[in-house]
N, C-alpha and C. Protein backbone atom coordinates (compact mmCIF):
# COMPACT_ATOMS: atom_id res chain seq x y z
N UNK A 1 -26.82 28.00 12.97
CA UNK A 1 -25.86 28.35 11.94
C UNK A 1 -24.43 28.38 12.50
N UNK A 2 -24.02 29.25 13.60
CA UNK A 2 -22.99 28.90 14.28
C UNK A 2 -22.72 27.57 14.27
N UNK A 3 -23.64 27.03 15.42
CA UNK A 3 -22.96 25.43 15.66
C UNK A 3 -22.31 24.55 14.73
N UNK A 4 -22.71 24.95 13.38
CA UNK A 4 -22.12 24.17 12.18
C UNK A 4 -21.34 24.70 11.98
N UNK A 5 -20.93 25.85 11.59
CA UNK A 5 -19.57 26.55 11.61
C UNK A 5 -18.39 25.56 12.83
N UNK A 6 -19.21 25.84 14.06
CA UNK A 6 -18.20 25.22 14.92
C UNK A 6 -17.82 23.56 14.77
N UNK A 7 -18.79 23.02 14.40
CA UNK A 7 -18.45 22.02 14.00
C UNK A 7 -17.76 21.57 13.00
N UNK A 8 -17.74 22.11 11.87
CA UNK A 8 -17.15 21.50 10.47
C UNK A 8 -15.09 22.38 11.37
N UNK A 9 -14.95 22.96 12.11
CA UNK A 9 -13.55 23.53 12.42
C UNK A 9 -13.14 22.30 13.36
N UNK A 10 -14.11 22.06 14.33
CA UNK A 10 -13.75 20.95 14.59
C UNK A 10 -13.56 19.61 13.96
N UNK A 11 -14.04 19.29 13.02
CA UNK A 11 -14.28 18.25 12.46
C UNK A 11 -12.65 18.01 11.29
N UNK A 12 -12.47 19.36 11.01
CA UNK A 12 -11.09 19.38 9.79
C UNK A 12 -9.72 19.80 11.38
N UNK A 13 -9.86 19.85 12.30
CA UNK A 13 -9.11 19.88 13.34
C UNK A 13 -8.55 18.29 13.65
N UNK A 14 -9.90 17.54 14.03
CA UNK A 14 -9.69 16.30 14.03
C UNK A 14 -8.89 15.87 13.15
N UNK A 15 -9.38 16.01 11.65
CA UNK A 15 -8.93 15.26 10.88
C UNK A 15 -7.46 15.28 10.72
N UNK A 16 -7.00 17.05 10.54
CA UNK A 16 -5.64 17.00 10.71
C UNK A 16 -4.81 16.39 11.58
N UNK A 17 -5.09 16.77 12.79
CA UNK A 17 -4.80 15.86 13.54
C UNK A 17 -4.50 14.30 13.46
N UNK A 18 -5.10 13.56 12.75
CA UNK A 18 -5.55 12.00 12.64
C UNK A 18 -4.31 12.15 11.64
N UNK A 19 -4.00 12.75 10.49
CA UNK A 19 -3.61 12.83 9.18
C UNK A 19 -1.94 13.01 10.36
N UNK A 20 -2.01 14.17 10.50
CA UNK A 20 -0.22 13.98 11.34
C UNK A 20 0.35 12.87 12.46
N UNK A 21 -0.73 12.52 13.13
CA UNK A 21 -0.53 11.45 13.81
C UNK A 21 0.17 10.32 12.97
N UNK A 22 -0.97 10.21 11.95
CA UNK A 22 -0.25 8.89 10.75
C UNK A 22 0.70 9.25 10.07
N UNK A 23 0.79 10.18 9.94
CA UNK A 23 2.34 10.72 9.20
C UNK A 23 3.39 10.33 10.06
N UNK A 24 3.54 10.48 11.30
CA UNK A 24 4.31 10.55 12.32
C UNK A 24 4.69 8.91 12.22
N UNK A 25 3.51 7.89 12.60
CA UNK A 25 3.61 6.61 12.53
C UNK A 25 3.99 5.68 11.28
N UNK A 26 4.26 6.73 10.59
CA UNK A 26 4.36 5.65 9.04
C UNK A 26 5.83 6.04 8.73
N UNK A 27 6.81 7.12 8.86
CA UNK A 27 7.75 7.73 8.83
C UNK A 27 8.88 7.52 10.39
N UNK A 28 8.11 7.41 11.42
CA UNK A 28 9.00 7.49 12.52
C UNK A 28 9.67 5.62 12.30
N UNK A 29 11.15 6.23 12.44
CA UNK A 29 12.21 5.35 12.90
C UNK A 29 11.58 4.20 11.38
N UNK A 30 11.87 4.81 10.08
CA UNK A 30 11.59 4.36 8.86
C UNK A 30 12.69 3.72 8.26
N UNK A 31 14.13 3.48 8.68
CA UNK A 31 15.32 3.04 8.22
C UNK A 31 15.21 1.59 8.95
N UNK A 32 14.11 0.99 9.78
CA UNK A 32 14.44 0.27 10.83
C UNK A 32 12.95 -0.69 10.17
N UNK A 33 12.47 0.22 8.48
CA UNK A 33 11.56 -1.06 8.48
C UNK A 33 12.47 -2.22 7.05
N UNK A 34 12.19 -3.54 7.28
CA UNK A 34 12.72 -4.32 6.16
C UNK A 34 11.72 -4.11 5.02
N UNK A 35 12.91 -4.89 3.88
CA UNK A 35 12.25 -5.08 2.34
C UNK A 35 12.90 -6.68 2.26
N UNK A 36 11.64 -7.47 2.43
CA UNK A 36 11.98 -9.03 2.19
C UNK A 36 10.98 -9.02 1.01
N UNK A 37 11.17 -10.84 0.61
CA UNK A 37 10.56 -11.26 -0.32
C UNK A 37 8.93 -10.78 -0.88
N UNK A 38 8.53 -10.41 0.85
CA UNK A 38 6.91 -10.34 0.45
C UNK A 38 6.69 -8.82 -0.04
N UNK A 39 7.52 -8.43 0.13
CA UNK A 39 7.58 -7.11 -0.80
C UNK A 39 8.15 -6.96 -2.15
N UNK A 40 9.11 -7.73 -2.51
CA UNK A 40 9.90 -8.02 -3.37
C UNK A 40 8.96 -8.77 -4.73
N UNK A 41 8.25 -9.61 -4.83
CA UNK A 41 7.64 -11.16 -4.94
C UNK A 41 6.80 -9.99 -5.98
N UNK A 42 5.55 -8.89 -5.80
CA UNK A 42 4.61 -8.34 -6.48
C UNK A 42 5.38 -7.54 -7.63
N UNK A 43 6.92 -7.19 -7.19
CA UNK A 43 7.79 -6.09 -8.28
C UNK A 43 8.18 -7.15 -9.45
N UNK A 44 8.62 -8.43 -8.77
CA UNK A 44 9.35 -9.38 -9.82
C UNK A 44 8.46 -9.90 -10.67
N UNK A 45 6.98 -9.96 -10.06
CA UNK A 45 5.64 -10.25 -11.34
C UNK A 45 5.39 -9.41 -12.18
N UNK A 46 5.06 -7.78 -11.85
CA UNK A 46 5.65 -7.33 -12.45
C UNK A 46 6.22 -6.90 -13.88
N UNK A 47 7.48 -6.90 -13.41
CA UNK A 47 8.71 -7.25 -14.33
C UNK A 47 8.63 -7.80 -15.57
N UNK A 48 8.21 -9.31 -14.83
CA UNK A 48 7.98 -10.67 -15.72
C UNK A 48 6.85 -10.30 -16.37
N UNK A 49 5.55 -9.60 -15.91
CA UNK A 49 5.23 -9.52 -17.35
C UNK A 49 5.43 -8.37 -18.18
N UNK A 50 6.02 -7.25 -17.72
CA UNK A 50 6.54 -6.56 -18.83
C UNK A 50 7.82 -6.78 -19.93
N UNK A 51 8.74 -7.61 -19.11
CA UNK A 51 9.35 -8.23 -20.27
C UNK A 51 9.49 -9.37 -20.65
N UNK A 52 8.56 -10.48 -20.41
CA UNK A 52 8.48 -11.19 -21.30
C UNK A 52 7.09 -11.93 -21.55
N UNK A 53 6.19 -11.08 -20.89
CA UNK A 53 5.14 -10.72 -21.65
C UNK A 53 4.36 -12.07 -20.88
N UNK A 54 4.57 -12.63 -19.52
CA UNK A 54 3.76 -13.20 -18.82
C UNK A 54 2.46 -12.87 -18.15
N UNK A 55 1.73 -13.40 -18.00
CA UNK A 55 0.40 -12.49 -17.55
C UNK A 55 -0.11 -13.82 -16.20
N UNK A 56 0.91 -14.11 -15.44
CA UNK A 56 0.61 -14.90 -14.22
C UNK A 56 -1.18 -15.22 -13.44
N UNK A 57 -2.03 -15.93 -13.22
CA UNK A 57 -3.04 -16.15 -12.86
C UNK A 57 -3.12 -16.11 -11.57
N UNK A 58 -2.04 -16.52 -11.01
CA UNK A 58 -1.95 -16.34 -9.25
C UNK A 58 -0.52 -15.52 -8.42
N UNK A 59 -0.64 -15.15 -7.35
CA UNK A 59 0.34 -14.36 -7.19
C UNK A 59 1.32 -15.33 -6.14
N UNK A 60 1.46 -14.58 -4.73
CA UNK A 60 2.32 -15.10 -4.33
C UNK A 60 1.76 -16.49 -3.10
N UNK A 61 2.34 -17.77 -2.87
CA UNK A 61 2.26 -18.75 -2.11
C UNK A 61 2.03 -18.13 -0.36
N UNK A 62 1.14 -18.72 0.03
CA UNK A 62 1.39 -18.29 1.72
C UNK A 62 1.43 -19.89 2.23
N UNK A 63 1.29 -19.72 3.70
CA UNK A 63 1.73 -20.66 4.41
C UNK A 63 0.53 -21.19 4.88
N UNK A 64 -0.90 -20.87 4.50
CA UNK A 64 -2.13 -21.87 4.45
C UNK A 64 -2.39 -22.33 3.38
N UNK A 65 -1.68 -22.41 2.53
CA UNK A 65 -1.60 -23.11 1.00
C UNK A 65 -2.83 -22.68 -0.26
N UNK A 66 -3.28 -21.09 0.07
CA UNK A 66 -4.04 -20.60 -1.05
C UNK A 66 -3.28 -19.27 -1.20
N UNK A 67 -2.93 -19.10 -2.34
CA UNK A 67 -1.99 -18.18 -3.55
C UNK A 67 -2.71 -16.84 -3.11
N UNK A 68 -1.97 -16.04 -3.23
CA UNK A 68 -2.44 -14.94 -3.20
C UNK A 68 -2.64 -14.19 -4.63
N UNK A 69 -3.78 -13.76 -5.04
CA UNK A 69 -4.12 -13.08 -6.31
C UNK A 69 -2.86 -12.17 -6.75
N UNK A 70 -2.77 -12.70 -8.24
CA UNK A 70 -1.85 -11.80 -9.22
C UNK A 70 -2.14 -10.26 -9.32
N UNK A 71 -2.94 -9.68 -8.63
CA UNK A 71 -3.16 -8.16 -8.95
C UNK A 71 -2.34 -7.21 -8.95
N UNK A 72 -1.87 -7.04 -7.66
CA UNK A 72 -0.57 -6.57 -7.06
C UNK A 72 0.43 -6.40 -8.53
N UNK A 73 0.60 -7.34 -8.71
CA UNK A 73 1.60 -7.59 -9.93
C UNK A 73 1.36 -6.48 -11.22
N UNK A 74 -0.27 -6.52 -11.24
CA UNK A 74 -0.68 -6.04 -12.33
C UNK A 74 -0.64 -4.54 -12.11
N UNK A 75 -0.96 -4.31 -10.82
CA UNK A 75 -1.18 -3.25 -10.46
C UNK A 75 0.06 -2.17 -10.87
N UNK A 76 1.46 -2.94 -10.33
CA UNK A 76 2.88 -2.17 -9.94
C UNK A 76 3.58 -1.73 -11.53
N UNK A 77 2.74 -2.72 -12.80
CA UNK A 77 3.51 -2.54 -13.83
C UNK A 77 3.66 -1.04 -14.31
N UNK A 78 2.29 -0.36 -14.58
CA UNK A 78 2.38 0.74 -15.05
C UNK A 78 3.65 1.51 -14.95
N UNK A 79 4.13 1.14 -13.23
CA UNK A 79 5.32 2.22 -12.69
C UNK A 79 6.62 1.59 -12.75
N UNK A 80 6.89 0.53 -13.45
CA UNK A 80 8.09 0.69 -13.80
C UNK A 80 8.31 0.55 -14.76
């Protein structure tokens, strides 16, 4: 009965742990990450279909020549 006690403290120890670590890595020196096209590209689909009512089948072009799925697109509308 103990040992599980001791374990589940360890176990939410870890986790916190894991959880601030990634906080640390996703936030540290955050002015120094870019916003290019491939971030840009899923907002402007988007957009397009909230105002003018496009509903795109494929998303964005890569550089092995298969499209990347429209989801993204679909996904981001709700929030703007």
């Amino acid at each position: 009965m103990m040992n599980i006690s001791v374990n589940r403290q360890l176990e939410r120890r870890l986790l916190l742990l894991v959880l601030l670590v990634g906080a640390w890595l996703r936030f540290y020196q955050l002015a120094d990450t870019e916003f290019n096209v491939d971030q840009m590209y899923p907002v402007w689909q988007a957009l397009m279909t909230l105002q003018k009512g496009e509903f795109p089948i494929i998303g964005q072009g890569t550089s092995v020549l298969f499209a990347n799925p429209a989801l993204t697109g679909y996904l981001y509308a709700p929030f703007l």
